[in-house]
PDB file of N, CA and C in Angstrom:
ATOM      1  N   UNK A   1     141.918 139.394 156.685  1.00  0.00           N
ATOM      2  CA  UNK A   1     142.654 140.623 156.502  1.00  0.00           C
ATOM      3  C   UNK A   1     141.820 141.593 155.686  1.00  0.00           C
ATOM      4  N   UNK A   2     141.790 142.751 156.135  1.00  0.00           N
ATOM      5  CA  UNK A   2     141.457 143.558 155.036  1.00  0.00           C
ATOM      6  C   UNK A   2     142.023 143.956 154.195  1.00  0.00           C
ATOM      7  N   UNK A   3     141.519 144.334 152.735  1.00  0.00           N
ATOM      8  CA  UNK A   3     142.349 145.022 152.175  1.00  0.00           C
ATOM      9  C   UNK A   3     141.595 146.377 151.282  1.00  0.00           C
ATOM     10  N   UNK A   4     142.381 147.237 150.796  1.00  0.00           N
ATOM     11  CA  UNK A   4     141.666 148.415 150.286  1.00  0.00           C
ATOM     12  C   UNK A   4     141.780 148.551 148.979  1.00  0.00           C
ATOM     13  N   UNK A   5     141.081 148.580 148.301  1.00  0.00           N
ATOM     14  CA  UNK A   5     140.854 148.566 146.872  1.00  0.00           C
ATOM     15  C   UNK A   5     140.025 149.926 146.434  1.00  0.00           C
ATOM     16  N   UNK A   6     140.982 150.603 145.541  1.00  0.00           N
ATOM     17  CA  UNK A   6     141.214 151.827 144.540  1.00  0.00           C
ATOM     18  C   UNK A   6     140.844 151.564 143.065  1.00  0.00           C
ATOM     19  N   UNK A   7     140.059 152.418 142.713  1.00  0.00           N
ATOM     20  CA  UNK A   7     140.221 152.002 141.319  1.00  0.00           C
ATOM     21  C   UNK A   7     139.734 153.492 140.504  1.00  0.00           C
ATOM     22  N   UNK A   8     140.316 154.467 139.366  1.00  0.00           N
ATOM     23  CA  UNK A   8     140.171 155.495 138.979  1.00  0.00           C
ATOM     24  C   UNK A   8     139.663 154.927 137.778  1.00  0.00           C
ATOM     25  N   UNK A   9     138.406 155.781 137.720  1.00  0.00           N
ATOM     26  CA  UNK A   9     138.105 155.128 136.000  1.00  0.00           C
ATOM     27  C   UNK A   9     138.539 155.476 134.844  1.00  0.00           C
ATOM     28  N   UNK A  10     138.077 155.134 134.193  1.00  0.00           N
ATOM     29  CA  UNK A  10     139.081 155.406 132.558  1.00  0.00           C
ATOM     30  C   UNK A  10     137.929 155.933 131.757  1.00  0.00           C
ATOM     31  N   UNK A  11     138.686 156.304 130.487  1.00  0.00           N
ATOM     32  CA  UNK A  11     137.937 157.186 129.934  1.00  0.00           C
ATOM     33  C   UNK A  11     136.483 157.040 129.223  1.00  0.00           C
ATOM     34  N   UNK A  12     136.312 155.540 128.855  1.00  0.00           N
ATOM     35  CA  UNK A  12     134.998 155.009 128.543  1.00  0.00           C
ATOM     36  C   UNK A  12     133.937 155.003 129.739  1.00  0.00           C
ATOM     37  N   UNK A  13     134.812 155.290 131.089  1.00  0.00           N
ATOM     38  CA  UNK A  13     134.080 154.985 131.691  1.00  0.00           C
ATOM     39  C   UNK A  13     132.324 155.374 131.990  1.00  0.00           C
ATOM     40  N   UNK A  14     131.812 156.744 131.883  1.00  0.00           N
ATOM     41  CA  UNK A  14     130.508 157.161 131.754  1.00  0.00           C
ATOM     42  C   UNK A  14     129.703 156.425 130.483  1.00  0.00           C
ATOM     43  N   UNK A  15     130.503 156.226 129.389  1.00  0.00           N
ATOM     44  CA  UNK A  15     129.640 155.847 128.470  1.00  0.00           C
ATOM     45  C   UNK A  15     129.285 154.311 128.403  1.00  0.00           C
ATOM     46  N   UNK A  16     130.229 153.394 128.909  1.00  0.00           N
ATOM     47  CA  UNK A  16     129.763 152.011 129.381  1.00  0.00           C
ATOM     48  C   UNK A  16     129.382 151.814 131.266  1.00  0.00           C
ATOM     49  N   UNK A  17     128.905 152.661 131.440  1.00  0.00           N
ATOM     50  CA  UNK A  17     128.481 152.674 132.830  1.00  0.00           C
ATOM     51  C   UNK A  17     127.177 152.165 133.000  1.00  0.00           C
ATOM     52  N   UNK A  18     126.224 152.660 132.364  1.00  0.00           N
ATOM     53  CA  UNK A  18     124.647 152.187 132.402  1.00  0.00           C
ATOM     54  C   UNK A  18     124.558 151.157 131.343  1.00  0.00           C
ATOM     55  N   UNK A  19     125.273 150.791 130.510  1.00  0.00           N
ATOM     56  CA  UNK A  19     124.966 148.861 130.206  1.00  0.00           C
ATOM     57  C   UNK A  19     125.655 147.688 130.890  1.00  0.00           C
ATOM     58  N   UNK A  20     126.857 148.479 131.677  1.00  0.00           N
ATOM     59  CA  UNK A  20     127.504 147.314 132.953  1.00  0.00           C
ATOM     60  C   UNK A  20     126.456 147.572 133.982  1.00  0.00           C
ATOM     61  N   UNK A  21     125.920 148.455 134.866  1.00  0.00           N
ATOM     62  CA  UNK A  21     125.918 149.156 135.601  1.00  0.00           C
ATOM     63  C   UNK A  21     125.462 147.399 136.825  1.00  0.00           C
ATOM     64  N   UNK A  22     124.333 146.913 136.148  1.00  0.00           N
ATOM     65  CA  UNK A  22     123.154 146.327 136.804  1.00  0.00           C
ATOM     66  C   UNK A  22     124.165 144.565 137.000  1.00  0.00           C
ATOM     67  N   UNK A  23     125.068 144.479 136.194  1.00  0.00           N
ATOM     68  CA  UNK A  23     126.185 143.088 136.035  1.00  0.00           C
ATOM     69  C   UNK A  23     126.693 143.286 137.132  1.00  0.00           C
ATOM     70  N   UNK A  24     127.246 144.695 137.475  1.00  0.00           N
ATOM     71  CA  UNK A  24     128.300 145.011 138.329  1.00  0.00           C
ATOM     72  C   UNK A  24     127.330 145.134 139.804  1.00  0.00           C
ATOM     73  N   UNK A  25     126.517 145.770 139.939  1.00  0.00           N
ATOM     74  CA  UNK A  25     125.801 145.651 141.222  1.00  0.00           C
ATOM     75  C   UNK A  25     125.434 144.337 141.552  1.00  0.00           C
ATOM     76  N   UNK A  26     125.187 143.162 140.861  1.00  0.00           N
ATOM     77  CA  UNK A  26     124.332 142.091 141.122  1.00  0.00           C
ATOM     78  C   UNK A  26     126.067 141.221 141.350  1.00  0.00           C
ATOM     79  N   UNK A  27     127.305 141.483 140.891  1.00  0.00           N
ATOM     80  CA  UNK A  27     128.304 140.952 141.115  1.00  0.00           C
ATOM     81  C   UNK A  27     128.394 141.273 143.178  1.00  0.00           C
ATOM     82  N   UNK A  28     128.413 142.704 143.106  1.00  0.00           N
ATOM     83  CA  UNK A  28     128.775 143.361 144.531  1.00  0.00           C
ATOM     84  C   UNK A  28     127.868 142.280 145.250  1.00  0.00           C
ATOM     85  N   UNK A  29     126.759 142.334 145.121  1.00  0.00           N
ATOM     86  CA  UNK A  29     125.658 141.485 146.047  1.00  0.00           C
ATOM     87  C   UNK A  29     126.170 140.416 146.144  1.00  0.00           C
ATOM     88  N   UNK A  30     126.337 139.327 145.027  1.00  0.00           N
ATOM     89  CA  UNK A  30     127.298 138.398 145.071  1.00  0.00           C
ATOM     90  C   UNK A  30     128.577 138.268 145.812  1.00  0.00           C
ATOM     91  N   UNK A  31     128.758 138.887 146.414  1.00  0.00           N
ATOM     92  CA  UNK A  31     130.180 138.978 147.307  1.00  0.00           C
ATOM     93  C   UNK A  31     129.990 140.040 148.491  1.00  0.00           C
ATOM     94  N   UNK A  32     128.585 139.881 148.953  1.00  0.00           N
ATOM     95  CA  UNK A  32     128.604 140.416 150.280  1.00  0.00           C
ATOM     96  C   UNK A  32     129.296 140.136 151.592  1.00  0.00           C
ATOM     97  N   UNK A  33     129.603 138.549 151.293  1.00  0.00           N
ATOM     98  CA  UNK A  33     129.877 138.037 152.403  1.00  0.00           C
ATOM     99  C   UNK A  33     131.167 138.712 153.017  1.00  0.00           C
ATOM    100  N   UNK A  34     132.063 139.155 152.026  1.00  0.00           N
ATOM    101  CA  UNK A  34     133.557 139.484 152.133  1.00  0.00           C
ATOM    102  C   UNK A  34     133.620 141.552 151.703  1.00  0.00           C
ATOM    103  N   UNK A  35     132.509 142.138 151.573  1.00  0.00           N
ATOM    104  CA  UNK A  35     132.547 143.552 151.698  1.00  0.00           C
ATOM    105  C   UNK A  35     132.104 144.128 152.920  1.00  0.00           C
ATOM    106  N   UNK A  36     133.219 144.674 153.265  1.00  0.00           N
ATOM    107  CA  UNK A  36     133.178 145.792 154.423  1.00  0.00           C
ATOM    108  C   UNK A  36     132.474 146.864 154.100  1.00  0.00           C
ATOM    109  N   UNK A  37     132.927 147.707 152.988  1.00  0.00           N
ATOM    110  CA  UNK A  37     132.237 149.254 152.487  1.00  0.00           C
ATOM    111  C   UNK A  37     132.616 149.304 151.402  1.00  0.00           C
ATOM    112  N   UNK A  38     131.705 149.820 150.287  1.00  0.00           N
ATOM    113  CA  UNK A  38     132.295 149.878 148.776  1.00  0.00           C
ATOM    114  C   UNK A  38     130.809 151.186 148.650  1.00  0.00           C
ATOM    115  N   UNK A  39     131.292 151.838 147.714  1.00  0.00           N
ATOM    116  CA  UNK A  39     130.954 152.881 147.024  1.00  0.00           C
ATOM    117  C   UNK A  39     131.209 153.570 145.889  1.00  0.00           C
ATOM    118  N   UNK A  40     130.891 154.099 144.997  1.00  0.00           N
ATOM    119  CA  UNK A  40     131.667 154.984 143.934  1.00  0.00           C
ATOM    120  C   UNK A  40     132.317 156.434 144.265  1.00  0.00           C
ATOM    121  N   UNK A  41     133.259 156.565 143.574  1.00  0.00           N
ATOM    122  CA  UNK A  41     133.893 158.042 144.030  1.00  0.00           C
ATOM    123  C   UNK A  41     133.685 158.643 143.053  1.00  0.00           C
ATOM    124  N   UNK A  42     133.194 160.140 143.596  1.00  0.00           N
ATOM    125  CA  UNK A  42     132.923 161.158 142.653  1.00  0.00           C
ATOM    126  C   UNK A  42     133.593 162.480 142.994  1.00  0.00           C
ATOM    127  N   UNK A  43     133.352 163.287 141.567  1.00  0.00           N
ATOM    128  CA  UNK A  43     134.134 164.940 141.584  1.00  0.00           C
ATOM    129  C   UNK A  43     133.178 165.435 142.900  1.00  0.00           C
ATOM    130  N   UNK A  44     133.842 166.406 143.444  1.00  0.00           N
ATOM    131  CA  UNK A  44     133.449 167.279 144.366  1.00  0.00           C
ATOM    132  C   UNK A  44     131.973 167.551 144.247  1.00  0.00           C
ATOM    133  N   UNK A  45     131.471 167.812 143.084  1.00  0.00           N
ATOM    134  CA  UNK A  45     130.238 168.301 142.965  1.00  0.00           C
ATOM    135  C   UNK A  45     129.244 167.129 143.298  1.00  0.00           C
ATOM    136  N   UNK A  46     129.662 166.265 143.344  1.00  0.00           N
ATOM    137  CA  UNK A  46     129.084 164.436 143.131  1.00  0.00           C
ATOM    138  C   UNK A  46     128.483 164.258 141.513  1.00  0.00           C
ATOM    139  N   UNK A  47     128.851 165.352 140.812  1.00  0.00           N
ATOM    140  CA  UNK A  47     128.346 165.157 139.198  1.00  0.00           C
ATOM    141  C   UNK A  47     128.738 164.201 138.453  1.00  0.00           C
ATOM    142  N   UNK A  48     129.930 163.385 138.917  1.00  0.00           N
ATOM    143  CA  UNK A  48     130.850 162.873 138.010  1.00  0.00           C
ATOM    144  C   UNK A  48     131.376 161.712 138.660  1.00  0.00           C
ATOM    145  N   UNK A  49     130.883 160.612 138.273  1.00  0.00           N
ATOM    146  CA  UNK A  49     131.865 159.340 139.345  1.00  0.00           C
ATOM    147  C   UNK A  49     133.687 159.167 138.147  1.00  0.00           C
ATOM    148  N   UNK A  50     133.933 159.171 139.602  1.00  0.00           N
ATOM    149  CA  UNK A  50     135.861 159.298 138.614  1.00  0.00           C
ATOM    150  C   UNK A  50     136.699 158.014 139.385  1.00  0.00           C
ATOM    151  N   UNK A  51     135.653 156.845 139.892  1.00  0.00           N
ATOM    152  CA  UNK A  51     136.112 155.852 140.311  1.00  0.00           C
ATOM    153  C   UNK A  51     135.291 155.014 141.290  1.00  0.00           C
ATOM    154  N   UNK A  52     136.158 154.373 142.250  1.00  0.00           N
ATOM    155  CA  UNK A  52     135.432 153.544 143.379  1.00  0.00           C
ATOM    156  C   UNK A  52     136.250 152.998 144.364  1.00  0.00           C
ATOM    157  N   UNK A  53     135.540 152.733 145.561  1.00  0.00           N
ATOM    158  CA  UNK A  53     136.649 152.526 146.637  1.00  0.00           C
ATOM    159  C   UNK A  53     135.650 151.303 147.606  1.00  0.00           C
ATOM    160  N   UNK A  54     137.172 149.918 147.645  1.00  0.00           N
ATOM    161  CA  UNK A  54     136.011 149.106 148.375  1.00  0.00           C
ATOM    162  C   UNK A  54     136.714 148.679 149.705  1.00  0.00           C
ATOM    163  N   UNK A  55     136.442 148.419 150.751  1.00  0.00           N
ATOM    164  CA  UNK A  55     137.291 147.619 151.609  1.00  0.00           C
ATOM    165  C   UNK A  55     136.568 145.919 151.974  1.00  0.00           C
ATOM    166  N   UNK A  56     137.481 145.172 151.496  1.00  0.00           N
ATOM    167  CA  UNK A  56     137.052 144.345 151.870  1.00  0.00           C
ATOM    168  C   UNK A  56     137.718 143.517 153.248  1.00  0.00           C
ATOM    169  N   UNK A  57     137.013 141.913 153.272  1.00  0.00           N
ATOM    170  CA  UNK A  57     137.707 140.771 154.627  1.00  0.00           C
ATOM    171  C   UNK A  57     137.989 139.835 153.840  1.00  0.00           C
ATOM    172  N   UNK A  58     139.440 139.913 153.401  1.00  0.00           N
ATOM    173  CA  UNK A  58     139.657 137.981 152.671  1.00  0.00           C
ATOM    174  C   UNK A  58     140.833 137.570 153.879  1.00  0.00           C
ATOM    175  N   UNK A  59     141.201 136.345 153.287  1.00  0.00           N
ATOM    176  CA  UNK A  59     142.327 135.715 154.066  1.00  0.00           C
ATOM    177  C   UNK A  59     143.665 136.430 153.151  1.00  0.00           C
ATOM    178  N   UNK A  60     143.851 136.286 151.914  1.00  0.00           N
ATOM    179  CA  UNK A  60     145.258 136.352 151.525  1.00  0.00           C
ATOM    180  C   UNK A  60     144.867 137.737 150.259  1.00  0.00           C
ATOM    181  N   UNK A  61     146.033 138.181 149.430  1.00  0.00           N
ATOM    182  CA  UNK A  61     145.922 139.217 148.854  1.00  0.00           C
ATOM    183  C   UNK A  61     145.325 138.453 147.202  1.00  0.00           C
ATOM    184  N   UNK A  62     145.845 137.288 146.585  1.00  0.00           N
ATOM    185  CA  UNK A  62     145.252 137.059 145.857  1.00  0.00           C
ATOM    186  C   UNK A  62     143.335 137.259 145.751  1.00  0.00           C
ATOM    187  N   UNK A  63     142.843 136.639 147.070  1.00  0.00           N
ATOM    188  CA  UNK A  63     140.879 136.841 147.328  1.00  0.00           C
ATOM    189  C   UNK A  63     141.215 138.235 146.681  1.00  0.00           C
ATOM    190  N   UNK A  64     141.853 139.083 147.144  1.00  0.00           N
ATOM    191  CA  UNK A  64     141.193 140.736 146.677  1.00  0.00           C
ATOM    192  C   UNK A  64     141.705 140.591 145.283  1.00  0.00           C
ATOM    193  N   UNK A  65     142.603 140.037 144.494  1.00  0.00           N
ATOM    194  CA  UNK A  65     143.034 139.979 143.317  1.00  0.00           C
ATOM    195  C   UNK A  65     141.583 139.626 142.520  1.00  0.00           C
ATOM    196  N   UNK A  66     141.454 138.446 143.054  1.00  0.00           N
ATOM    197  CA  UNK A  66     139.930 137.233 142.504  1.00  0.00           C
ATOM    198  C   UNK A  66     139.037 138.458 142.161  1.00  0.00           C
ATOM    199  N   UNK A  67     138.801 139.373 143.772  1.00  0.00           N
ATOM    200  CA  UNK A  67     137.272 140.117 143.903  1.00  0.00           C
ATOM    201  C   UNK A  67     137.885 140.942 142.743  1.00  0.00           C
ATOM    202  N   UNK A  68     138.534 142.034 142.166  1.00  0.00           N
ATOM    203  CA  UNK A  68     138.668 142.673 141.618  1.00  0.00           C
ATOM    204  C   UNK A  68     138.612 142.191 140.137  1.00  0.00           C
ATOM    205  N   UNK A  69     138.990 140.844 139.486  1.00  0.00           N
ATOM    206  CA  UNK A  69     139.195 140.539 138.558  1.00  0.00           C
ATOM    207  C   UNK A  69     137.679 140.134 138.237  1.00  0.00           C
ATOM    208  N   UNK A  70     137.012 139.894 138.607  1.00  0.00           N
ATOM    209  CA  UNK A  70     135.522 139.319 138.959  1.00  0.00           C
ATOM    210  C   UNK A  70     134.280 140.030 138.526  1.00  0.00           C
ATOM    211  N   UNK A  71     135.175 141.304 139.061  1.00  0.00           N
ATOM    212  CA  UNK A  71     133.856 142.946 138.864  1.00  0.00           C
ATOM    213  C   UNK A  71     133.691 142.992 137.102  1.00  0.00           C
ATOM    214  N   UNK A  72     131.863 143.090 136.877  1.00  0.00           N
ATOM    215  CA  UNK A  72     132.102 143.228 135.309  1.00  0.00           C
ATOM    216  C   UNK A  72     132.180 144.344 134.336  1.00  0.00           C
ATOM    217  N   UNK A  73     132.643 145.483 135.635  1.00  0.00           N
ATOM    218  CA  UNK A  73     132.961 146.909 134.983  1.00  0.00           C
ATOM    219  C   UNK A  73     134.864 146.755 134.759  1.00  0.00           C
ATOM    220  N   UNK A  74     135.620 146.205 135.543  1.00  0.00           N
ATOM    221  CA  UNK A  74     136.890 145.585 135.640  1.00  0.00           C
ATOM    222  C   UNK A  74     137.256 144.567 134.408  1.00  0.00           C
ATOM    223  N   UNK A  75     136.025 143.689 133.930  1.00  0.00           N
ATOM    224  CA  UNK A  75     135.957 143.143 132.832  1.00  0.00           C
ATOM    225  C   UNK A  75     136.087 143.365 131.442  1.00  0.00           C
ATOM    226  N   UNK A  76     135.057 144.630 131.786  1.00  0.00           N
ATOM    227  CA  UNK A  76     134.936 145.408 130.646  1.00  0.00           C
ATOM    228  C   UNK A  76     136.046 146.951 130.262  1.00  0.00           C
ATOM    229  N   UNK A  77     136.936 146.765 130.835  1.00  0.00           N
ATOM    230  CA  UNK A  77     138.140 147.741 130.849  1.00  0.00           C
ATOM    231  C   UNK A  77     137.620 149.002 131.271  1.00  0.00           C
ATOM    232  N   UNK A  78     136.992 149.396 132.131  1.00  0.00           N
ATOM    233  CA  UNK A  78     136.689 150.682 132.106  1.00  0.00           C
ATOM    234  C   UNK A  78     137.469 151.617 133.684  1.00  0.00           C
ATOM    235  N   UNK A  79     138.506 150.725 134.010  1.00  0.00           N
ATOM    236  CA  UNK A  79     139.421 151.475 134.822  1.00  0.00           C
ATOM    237  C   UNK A  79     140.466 151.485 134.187  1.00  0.00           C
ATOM    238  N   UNK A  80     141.283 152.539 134.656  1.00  0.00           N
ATOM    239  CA  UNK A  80     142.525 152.783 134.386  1.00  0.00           C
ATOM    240  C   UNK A  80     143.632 152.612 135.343  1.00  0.00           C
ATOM    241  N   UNK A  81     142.979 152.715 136.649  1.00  0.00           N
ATOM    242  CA  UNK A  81     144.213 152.184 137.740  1.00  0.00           C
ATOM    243  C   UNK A  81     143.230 151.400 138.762  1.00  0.00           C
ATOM    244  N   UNK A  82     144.204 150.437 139.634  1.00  0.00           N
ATOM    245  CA  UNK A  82     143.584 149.224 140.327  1.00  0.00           C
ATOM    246  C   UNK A  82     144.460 149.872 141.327  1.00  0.00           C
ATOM    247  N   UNK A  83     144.116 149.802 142.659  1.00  0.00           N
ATOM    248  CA  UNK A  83     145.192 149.597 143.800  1.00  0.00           C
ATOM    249  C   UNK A  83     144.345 148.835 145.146  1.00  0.00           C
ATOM    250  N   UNK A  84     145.473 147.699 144.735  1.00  0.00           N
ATOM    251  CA  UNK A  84     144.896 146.596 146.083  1.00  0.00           C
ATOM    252  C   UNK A  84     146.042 146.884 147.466  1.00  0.00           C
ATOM    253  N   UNK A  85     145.656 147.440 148.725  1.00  0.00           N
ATOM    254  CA  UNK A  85     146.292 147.617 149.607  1.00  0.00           C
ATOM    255  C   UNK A  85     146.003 146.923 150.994  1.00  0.00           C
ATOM    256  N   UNK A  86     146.762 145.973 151.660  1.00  0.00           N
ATOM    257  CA  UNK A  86     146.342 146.014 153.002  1.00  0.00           C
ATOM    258  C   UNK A  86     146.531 146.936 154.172  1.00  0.00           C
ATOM    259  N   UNK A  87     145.087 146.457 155.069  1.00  0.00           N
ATOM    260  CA  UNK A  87     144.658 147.393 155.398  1.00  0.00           C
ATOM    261  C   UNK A  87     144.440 147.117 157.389  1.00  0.00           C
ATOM    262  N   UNK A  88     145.456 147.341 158.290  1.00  0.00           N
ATOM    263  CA  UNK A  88     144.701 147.167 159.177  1.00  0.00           C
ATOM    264  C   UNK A  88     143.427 147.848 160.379  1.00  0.00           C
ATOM    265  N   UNK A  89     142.777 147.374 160.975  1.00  0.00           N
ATOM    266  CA  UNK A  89     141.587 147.991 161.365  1.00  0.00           C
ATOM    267  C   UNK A  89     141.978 149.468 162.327  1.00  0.00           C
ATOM    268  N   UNK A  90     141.861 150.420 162.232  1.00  0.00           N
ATOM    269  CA  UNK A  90     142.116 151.101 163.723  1.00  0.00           C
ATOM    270  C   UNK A  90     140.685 150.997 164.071  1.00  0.00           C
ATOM    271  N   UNK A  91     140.558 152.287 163.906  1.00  0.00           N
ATOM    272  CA  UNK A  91     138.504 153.509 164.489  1.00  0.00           C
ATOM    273  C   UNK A  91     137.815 152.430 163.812  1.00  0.00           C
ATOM    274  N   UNK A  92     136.899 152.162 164.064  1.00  0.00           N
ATOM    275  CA  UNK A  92     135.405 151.570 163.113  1.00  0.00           C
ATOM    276  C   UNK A  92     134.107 152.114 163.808  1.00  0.00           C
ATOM    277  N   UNK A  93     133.671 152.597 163.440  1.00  0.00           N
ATOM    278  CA  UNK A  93     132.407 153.271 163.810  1.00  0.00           C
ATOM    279  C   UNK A  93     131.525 153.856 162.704  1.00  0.00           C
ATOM    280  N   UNK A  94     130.622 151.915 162.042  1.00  0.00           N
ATOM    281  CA  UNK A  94     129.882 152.720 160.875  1.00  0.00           C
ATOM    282  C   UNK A  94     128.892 153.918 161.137  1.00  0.00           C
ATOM    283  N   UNK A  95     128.186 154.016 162.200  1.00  0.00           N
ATOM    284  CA  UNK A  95     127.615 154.897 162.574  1.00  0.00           C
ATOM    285  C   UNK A  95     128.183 156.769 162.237  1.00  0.00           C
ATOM    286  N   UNK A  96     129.241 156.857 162.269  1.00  0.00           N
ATOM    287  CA  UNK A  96     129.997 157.645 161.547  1.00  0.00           C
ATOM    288  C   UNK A  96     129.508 157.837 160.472  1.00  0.00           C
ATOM    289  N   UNK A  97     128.777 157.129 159.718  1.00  0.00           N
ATOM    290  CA  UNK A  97     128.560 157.328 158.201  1.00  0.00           C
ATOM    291  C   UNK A  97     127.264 157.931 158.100  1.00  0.00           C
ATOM    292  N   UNK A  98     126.395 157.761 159.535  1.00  0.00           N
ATOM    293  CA  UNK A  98     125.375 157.985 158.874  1.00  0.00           C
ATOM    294  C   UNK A  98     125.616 159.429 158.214  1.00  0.00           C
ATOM    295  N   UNK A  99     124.636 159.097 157.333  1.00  0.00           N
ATOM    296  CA  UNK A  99     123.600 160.282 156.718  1.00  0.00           C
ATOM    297  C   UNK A  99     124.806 161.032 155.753  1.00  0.00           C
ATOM    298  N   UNK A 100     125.703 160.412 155.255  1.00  0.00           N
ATOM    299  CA  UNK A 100     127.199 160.582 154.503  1.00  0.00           C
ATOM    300  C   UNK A 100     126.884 161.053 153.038  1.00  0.00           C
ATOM    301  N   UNK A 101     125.687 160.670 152.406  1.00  0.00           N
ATOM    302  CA  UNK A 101     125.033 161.270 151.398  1.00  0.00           C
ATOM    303  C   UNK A 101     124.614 162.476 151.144  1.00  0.00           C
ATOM    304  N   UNK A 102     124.093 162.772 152.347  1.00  0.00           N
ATOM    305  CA  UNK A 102     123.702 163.883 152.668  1.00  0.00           C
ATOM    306  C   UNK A 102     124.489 165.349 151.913  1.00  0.00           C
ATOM    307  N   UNK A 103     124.392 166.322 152.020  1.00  0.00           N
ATOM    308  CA  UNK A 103     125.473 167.632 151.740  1.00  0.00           C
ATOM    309  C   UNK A 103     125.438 168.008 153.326  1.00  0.00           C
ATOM    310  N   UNK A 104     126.655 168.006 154.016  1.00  0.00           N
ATOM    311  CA  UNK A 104     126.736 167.964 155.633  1.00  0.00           C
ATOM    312  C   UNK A 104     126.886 169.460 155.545  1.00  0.00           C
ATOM    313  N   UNK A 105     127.375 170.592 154.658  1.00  0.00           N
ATOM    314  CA  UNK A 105     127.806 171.696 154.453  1.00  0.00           C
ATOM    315  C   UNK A 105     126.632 172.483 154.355  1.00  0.00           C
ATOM    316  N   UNK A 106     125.791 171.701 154.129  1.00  0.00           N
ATOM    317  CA  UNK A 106     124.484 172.779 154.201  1.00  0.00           C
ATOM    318  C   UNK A 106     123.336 172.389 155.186  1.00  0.00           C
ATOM    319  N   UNK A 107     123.724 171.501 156.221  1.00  0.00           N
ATOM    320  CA  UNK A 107     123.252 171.654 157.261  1.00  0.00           C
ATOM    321  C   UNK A 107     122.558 172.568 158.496  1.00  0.00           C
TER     322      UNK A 107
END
């Protein structure tokens, strides 16, 4: 099942960001097997990450409980809201993404 996982950060969050930063990426790697798409979310400008958004593939809703409790930015309190949602598949077309970094507006 998939499920969708929300998370808005909290207010420490920029200032304990770059001493979790490298725990928390080497966690993600650690749990490739079960990530669909994960990224950080940022302000409009992309100046500012104000959270993160992951979708993952477990069997039951606790796995996404586990993955979330697991993360060592989640550890370290630096969200303020969690939202674990299931999720079923419609469109999938990562190809869609390419080049999503990009600024598409100034194309």
């Amino acid at each position: 099942m998939l499920f969708v996982i929300s998370r808005v950060a909290g207010p420490n969050f920029a200032e304990l960001r770059e001493k979790k930063l490298q725990f928390h990426l080497d966690y993600l790697r650690s749990q490739k097997n079960i990530i669909v798409l994960s990224g950080a979310t940022t302000s409009d400008d992309g100046k500012e990450f104000v959270g993160s958004l992951s979708i993952i593939n477990v069997v039951i809703r606790d796995e996404a409980q586990s993955f979330v409790n697991g993360d060592p930015f989640f550890k370290a309190g630096m969200y303020k809201d969690v939202k674990i949602t299931r999720m079923r598949k419609g469109q999938w077309d990562p190809q869609a993404a390419d080049g999503a970094d990009e600024d598409m507006h100034h194309k």
